[in-house]
PDB file of N, CA and C in Angstrom:
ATOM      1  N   UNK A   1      27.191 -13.921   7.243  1.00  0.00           N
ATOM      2  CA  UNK A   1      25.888 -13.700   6.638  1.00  0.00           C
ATOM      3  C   UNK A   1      25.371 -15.028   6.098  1.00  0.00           C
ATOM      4  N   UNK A   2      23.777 -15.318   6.509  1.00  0.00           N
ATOM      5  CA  UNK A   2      23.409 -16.578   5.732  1.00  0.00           C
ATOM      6  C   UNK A   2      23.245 -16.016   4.168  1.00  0.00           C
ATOM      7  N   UNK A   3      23.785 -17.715   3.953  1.00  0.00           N
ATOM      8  CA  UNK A   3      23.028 -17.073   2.252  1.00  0.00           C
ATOM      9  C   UNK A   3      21.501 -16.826   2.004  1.00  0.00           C
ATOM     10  N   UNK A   4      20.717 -17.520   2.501  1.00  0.00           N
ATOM     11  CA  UNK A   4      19.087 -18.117   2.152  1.00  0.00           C
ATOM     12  C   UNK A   4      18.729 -17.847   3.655  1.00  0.00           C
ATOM     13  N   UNK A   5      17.027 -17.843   3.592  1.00  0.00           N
ATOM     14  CA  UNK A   5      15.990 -17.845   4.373  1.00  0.00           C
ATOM     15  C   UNK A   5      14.967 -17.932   3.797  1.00  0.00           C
ATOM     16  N   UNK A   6      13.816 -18.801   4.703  1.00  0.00           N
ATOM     17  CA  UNK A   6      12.737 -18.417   4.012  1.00  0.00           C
ATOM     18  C   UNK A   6      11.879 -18.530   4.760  1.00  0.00           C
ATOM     19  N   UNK A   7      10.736 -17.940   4.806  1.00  0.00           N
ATOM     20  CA  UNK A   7       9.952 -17.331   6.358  1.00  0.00           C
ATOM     21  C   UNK A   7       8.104 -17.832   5.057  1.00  0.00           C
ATOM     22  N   UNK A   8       7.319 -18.786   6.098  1.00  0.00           N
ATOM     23  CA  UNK A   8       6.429 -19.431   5.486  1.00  0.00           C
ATOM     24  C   UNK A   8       5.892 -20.631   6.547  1.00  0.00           C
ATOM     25  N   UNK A   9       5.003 -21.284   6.176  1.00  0.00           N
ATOM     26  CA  UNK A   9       4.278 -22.160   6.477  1.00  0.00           C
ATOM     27  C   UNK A   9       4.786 -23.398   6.615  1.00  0.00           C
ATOM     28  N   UNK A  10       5.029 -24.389   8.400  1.00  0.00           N
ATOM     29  CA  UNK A  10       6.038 -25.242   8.590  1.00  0.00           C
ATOM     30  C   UNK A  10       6.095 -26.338   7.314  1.00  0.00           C
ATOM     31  N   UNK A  11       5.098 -26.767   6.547  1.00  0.00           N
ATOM     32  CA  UNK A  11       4.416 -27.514   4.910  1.00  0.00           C
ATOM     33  C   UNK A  11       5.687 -27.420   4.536  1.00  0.00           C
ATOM     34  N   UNK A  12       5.627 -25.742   3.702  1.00  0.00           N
ATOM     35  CA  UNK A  12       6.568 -25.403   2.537  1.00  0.00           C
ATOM     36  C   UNK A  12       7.669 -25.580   3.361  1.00  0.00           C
ATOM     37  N   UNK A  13       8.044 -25.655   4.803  1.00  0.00           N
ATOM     38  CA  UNK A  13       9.359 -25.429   5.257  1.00  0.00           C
ATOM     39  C   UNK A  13      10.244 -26.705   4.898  1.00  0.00           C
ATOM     40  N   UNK A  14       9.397 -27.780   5.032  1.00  0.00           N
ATOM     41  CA  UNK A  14      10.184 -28.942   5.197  1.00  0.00           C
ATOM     42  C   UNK A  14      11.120 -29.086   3.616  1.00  0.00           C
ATOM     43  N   UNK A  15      10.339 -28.719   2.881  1.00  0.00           N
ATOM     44  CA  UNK A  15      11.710 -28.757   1.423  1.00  0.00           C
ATOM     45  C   UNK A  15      12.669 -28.310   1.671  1.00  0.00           C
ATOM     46  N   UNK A  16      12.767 -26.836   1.741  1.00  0.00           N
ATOM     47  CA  UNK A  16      13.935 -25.439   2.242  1.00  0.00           C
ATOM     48  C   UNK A  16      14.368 -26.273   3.533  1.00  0.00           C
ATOM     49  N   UNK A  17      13.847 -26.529   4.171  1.00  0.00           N
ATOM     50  CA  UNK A  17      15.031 -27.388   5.148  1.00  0.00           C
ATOM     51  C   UNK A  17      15.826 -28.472   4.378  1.00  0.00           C
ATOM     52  N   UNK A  18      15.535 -29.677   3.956  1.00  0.00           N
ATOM     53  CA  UNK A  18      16.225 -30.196   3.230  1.00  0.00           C
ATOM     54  C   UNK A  18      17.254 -30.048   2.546  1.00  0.00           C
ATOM     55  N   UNK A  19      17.020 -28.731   1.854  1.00  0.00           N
ATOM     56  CA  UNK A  19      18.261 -28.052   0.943  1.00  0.00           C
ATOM     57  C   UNK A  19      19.365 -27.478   2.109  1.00  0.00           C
ATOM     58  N   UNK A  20      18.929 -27.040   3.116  1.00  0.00           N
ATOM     59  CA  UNK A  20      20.077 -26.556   4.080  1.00  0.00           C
ATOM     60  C   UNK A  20      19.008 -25.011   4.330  1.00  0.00           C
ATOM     61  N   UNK A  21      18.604 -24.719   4.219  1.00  0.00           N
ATOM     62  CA  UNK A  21      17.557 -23.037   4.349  1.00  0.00           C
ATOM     63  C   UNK A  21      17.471 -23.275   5.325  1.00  0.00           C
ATOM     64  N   UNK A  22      17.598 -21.909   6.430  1.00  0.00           N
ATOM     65  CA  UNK A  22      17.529 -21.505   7.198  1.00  0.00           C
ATOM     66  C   UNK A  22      16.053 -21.188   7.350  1.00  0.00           C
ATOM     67  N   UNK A  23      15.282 -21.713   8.082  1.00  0.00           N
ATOM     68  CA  UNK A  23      13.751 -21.575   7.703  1.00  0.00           C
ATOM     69  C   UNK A  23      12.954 -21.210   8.917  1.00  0.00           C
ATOM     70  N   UNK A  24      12.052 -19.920   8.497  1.00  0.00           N
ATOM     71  CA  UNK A  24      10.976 -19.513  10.148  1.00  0.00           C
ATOM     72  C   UNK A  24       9.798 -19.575   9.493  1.00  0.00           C
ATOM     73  N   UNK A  25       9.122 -20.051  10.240  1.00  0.00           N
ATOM     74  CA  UNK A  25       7.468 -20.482  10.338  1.00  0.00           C
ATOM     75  C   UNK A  25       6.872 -19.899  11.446  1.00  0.00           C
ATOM     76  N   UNK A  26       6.395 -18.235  10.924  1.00  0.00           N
ATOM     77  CA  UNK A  26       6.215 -17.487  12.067  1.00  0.00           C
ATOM     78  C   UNK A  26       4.447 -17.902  12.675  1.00  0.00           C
ATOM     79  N   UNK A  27       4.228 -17.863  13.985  1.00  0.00           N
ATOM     80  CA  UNK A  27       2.461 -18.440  14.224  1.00  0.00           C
ATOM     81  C   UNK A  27       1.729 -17.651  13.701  1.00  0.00           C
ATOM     82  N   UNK A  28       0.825 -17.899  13.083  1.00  0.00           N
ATOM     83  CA  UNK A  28       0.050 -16.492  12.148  1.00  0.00           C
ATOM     84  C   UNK A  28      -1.196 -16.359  13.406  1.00  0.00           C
ATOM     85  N   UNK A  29      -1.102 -17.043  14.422  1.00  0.00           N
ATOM     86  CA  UNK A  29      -2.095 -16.128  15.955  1.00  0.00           C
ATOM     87  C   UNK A  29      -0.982 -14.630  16.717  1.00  0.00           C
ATOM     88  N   UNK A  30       0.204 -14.980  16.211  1.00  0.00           N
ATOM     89  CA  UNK A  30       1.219 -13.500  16.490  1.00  0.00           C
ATOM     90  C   UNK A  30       0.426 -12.637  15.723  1.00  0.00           C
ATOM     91  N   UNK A  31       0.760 -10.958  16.832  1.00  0.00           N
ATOM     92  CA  UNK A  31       0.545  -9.955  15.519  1.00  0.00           C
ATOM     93  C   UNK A  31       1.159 -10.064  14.608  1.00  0.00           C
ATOM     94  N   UNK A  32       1.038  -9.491  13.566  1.00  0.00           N
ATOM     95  CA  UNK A  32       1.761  -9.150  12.469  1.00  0.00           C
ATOM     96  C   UNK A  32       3.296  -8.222  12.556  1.00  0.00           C
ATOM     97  N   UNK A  33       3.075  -7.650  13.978  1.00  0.00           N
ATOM     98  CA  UNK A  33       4.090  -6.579  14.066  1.00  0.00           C
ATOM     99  C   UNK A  33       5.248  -7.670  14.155  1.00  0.00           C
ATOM    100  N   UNK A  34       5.322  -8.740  15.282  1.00  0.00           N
ATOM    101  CA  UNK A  34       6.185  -9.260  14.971  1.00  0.00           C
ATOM    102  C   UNK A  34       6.675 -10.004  13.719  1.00  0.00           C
ATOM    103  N   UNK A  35       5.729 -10.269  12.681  1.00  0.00           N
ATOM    104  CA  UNK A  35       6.384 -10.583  12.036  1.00  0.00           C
ATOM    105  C   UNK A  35       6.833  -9.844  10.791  1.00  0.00           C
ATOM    106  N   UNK A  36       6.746  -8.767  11.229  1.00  0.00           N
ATOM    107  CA  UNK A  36       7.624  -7.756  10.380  1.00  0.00           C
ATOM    108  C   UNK A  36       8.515  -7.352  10.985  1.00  0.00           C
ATOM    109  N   UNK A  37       8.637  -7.285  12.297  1.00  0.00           N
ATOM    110  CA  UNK A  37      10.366  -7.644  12.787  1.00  0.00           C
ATOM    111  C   UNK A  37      11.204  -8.508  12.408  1.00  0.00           C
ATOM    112  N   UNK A  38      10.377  -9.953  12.239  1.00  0.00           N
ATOM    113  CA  UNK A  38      11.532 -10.887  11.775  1.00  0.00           C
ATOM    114  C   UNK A  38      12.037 -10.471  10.271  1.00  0.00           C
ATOM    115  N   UNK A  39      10.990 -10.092   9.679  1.00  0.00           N
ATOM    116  CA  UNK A  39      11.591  -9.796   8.499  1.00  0.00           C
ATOM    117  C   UNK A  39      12.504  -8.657   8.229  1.00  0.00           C
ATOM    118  N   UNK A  40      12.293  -7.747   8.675  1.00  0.00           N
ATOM    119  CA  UNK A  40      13.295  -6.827   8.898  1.00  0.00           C
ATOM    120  C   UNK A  40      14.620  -7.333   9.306  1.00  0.00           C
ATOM    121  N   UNK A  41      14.284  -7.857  10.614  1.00  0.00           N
ATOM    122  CA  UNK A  41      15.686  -8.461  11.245  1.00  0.00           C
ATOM    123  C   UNK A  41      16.679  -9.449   9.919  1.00  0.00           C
ATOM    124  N   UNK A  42      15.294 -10.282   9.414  1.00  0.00           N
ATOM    125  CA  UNK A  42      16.460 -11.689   8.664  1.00  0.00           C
ATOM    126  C   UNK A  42      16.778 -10.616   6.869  1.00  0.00           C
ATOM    127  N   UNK A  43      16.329  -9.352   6.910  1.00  0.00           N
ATOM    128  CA  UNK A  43      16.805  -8.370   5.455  1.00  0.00           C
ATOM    129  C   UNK A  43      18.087  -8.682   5.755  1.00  0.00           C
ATOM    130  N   UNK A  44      18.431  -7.844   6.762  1.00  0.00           N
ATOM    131  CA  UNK A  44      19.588  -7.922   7.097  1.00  0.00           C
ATOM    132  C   UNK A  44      21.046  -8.930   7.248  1.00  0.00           C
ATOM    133  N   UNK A  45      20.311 -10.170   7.370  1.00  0.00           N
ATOM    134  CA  UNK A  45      20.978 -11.307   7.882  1.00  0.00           C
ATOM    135  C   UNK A  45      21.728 -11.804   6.267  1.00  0.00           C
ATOM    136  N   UNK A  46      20.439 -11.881   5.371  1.00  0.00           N
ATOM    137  CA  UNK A  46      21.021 -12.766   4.262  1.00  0.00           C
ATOM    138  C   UNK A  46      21.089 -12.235   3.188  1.00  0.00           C
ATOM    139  N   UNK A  47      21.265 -13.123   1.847  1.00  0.00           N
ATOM    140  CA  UNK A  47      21.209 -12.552   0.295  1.00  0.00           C
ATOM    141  C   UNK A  47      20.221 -12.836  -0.424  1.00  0.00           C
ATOM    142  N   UNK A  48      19.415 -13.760   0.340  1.00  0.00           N
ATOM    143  CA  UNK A  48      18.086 -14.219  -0.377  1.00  0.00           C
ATOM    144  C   UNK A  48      17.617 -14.350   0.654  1.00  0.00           C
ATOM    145  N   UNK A  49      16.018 -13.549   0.629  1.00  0.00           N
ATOM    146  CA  UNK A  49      14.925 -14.029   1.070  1.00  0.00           C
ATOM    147  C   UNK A  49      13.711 -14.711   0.646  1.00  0.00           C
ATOM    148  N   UNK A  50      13.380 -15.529   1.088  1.00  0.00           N
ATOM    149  CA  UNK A  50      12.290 -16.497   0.389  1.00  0.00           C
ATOM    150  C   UNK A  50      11.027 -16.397   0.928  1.00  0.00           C
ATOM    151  N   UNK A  51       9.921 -15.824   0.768  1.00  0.00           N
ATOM    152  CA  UNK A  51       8.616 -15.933   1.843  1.00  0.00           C
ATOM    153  C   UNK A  51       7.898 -16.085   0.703  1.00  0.00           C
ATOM    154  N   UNK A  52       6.261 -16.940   1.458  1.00  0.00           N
ATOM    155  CA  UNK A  52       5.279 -17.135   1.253  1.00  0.00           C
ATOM    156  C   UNK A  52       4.681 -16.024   0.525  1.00  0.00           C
ATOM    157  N   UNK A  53       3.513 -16.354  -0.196  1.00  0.00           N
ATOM    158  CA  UNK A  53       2.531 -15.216  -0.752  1.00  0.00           C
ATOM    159  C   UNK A  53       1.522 -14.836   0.358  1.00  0.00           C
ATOM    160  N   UNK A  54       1.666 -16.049   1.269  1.00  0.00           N
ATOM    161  CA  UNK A  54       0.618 -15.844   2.648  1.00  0.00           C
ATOM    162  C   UNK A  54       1.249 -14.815   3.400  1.00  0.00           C
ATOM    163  N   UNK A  55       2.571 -15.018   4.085  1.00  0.00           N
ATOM    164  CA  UNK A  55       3.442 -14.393   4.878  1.00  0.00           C
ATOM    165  C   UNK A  55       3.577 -12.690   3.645  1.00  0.00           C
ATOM    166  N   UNK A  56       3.530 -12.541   2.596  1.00  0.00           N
ATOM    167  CA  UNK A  56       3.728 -11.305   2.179  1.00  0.00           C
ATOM    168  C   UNK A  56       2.433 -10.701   2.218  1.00  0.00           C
ATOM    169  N   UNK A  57       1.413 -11.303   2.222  1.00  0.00           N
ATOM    170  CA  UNK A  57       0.062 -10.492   2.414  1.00  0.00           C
ATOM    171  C   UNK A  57      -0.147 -10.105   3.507  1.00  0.00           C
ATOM    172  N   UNK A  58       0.419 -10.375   5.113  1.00  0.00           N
ATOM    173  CA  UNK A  58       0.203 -10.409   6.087  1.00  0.00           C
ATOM    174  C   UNK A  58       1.306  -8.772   6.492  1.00  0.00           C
ATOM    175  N   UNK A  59       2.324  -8.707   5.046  1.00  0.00           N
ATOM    176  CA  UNK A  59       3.651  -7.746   6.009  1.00  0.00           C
ATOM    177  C   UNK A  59       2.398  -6.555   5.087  1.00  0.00           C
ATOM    178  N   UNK A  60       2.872  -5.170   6.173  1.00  0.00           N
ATOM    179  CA  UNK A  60       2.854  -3.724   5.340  1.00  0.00           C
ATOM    180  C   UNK A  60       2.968  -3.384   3.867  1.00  0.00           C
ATOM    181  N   UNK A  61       2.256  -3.157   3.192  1.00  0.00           N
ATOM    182  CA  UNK A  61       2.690  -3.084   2.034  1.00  0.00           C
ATOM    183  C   UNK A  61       3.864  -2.339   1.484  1.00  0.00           C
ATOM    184  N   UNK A  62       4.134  -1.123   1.967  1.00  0.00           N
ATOM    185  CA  UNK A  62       4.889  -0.203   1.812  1.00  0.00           C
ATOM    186  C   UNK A  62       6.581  -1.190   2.650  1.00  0.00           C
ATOM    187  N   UNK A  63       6.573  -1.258   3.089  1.00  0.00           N
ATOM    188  CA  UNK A  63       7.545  -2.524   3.771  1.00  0.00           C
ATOM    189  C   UNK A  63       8.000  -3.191   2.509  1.00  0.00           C
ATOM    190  N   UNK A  64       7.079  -3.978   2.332  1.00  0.00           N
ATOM    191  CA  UNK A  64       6.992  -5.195   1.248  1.00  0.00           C
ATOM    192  C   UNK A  64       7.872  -4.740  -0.095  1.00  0.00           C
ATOM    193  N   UNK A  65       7.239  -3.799  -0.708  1.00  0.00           N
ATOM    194  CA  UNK A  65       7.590  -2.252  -1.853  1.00  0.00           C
ATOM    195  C   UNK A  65       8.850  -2.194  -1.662  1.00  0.00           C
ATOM    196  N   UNK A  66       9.282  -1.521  -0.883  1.00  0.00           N
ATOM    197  CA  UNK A  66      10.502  -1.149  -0.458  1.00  0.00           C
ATOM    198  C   UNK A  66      11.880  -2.319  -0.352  1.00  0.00           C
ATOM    199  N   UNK A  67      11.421  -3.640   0.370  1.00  0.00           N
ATOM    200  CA  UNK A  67      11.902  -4.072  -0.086  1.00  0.00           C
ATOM    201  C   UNK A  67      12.265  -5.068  -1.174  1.00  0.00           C
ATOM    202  N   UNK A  68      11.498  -5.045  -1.960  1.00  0.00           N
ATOM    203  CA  UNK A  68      11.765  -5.874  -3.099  1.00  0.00           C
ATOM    204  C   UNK A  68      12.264  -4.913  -4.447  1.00  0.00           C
ATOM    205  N   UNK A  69      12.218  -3.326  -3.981  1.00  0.00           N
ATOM    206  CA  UNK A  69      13.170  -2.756  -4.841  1.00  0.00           C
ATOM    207  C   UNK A  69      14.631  -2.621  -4.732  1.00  0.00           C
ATOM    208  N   UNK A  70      14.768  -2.599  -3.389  1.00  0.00           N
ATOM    209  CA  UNK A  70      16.310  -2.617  -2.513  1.00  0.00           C
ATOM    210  C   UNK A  70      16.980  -3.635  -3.356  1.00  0.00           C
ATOM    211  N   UNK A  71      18.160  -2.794  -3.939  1.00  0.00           N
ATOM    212  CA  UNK A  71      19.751  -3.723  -4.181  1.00  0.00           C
ATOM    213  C   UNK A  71      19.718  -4.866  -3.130  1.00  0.00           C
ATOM    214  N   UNK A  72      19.664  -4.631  -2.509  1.00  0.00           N
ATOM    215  CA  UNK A  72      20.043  -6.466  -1.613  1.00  0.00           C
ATOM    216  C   UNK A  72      18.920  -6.566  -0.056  1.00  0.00           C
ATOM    217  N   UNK A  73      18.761  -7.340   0.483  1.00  0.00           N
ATOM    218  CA  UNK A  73      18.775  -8.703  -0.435  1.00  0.00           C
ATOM    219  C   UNK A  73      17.683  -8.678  -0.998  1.00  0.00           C
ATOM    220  N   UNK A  74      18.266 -10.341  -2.111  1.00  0.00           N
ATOM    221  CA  UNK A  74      16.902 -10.161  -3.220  1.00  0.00           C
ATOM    222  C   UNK A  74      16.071 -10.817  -2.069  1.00  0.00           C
ATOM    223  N   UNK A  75      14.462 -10.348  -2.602  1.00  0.00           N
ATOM    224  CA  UNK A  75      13.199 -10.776  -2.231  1.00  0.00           C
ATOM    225  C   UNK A  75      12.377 -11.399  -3.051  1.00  0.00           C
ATOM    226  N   UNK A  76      12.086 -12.982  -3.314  1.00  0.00           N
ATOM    227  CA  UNK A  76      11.130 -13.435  -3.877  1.00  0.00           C
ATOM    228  C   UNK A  76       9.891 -14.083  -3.353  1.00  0.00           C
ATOM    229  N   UNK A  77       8.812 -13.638  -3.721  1.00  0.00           N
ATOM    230  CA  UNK A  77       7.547 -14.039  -2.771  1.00  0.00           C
ATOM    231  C   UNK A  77       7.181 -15.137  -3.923  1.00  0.00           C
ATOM    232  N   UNK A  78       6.916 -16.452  -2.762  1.00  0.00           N
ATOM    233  CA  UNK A  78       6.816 -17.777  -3.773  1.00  0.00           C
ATOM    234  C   UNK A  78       5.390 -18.020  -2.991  1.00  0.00           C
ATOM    235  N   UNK A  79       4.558 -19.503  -4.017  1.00  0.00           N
ATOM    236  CA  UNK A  79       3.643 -19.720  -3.055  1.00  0.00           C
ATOM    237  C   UNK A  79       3.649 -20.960  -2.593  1.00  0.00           C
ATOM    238  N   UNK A  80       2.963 -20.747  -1.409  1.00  0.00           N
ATOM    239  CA  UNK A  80       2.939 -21.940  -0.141  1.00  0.00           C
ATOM    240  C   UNK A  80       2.316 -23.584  -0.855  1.00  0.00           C
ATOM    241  N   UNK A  81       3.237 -24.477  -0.841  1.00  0.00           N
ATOM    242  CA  UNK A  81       3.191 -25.615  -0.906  1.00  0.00           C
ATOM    243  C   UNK A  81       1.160 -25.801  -1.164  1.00  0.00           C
ATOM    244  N   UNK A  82       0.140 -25.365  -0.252  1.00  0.00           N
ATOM    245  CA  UNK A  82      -1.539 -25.511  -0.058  1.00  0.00           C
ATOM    246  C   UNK A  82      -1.822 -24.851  -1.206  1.00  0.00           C
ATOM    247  N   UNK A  83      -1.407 -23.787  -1.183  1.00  0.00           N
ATOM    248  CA  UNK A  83      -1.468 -22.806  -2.231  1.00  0.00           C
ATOM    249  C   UNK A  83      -2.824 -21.958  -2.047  1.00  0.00           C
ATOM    250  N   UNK A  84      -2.573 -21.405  -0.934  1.00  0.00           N
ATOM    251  CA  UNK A  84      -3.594 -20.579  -0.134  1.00  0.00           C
ATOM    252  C   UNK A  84      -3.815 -19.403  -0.757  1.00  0.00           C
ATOM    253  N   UNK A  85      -2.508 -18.348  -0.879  1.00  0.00           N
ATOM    254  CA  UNK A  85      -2.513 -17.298  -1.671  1.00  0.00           C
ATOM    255  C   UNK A  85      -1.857 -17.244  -2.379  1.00  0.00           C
ATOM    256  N   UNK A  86      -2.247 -17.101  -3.689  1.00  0.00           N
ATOM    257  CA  UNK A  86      -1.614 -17.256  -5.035  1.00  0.00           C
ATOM    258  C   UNK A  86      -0.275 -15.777  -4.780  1.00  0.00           C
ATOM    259  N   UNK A  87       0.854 -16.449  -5.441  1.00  0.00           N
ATOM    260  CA  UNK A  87       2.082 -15.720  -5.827  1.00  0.00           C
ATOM    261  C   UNK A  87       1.806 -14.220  -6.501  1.00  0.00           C
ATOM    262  N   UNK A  88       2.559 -13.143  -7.104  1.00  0.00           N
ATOM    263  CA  UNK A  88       2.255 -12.200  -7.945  1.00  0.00           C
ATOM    264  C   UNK A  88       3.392 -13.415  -9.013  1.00  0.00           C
ATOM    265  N   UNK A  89       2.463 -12.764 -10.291  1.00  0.00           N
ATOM    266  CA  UNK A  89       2.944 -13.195 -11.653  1.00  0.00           C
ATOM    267  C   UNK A  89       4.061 -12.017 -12.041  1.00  0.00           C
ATOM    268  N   UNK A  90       5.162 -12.553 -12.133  1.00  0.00           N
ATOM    269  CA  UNK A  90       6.254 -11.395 -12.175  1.00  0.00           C
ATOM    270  C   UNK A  90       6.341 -11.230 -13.494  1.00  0.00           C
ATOM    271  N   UNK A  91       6.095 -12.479 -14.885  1.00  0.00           N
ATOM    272  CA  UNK A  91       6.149 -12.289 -15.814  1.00  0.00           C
ATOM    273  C   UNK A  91       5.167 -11.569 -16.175  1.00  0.00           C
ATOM    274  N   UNK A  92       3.642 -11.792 -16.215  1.00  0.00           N
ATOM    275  CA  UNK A  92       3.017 -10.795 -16.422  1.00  0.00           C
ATOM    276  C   UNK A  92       2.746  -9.216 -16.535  1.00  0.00           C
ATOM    277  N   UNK A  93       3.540  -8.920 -15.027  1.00  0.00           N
ATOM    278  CA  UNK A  93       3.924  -7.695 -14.448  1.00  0.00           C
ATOM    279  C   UNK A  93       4.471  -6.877 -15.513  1.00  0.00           C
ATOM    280  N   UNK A  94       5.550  -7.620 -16.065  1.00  0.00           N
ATOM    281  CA  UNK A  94       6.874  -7.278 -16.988  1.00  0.00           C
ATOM    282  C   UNK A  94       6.611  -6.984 -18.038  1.00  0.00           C
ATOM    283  N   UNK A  95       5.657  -8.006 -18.528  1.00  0.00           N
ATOM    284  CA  UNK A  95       5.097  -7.916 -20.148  1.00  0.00           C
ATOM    285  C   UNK A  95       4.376  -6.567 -20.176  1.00  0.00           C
ATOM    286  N   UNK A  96       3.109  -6.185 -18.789  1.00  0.00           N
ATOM    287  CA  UNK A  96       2.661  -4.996 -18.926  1.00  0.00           C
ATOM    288  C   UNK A  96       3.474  -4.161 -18.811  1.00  0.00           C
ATOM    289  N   UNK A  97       4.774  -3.980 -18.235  1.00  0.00           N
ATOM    290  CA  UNK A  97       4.963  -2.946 -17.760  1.00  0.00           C
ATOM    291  C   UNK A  97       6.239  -2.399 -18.989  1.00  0.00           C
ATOM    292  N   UNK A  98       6.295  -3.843 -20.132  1.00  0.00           N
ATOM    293  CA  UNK A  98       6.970  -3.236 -21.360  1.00  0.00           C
ATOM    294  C   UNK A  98       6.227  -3.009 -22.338  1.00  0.00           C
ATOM    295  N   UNK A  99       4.743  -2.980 -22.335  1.00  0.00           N
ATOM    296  CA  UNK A  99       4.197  -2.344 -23.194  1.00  0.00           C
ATOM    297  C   UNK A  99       3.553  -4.035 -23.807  1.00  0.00           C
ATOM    298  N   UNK A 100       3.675  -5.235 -23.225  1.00  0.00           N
ATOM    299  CA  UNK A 100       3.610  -6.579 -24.124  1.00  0.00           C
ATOM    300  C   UNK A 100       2.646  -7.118 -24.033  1.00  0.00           C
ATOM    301  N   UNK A 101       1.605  -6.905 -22.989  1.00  0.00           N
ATOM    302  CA  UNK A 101       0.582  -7.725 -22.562  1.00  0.00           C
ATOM    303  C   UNK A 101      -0.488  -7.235 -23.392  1.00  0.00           C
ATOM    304  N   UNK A 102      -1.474  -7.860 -23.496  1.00  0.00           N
ATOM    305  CA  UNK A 102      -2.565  -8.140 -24.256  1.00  0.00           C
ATOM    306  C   UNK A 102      -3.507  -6.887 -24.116  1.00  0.00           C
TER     307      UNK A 102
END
């Protein structure tokens, strides 16, 4: 099993390569179907997944949902190096969702 992946824009790839990441830069002229195969396929593969906020706007939502509640692997949606589509604010999320936010 890899440890890491991270599926995004060849930009953001070149860091995650550096570190050793196993890295896909799917063509965003593909449907989308495939690239919710790869993601499906690389759930499976590793313990961390790493994708874009671009690449998560592009998967199913219900997909997406599903897996970032799943015990393994973890899923963190980061954003792309351009910073095309902004990340979700996880702290924010948290604060509302303990009663903390404003």
């Amino acid at each position: 099993m890899t440890l890491c992946a991270f599926m995004g824009d060849d930009l953001s790839a070149l860091g995650f390569r550096l570190a050793g990441v196993d890295c896909h830069c799917p063509d965003p002229t593909r449907p989308d179907t495939e690239l919710a195969a790869l993601f499906r396929r690389l759930r499976g593969e590793v313990a961390l997944l790493l994708i874009t906020a671009e690449i998560a706007a592009r998967l199913p939502a219900d997909l997406l949902r599903r897996a970032e509640v799943a015990e393994r692997p973890l899923i963190l949606v980061i954003p792309d190096v351009r910073q095309r589509v902004a990340a979700p604010d996880r702290a924010a999320a948290m604060r509302h969702q303990l009663g903390m936010s404003e």
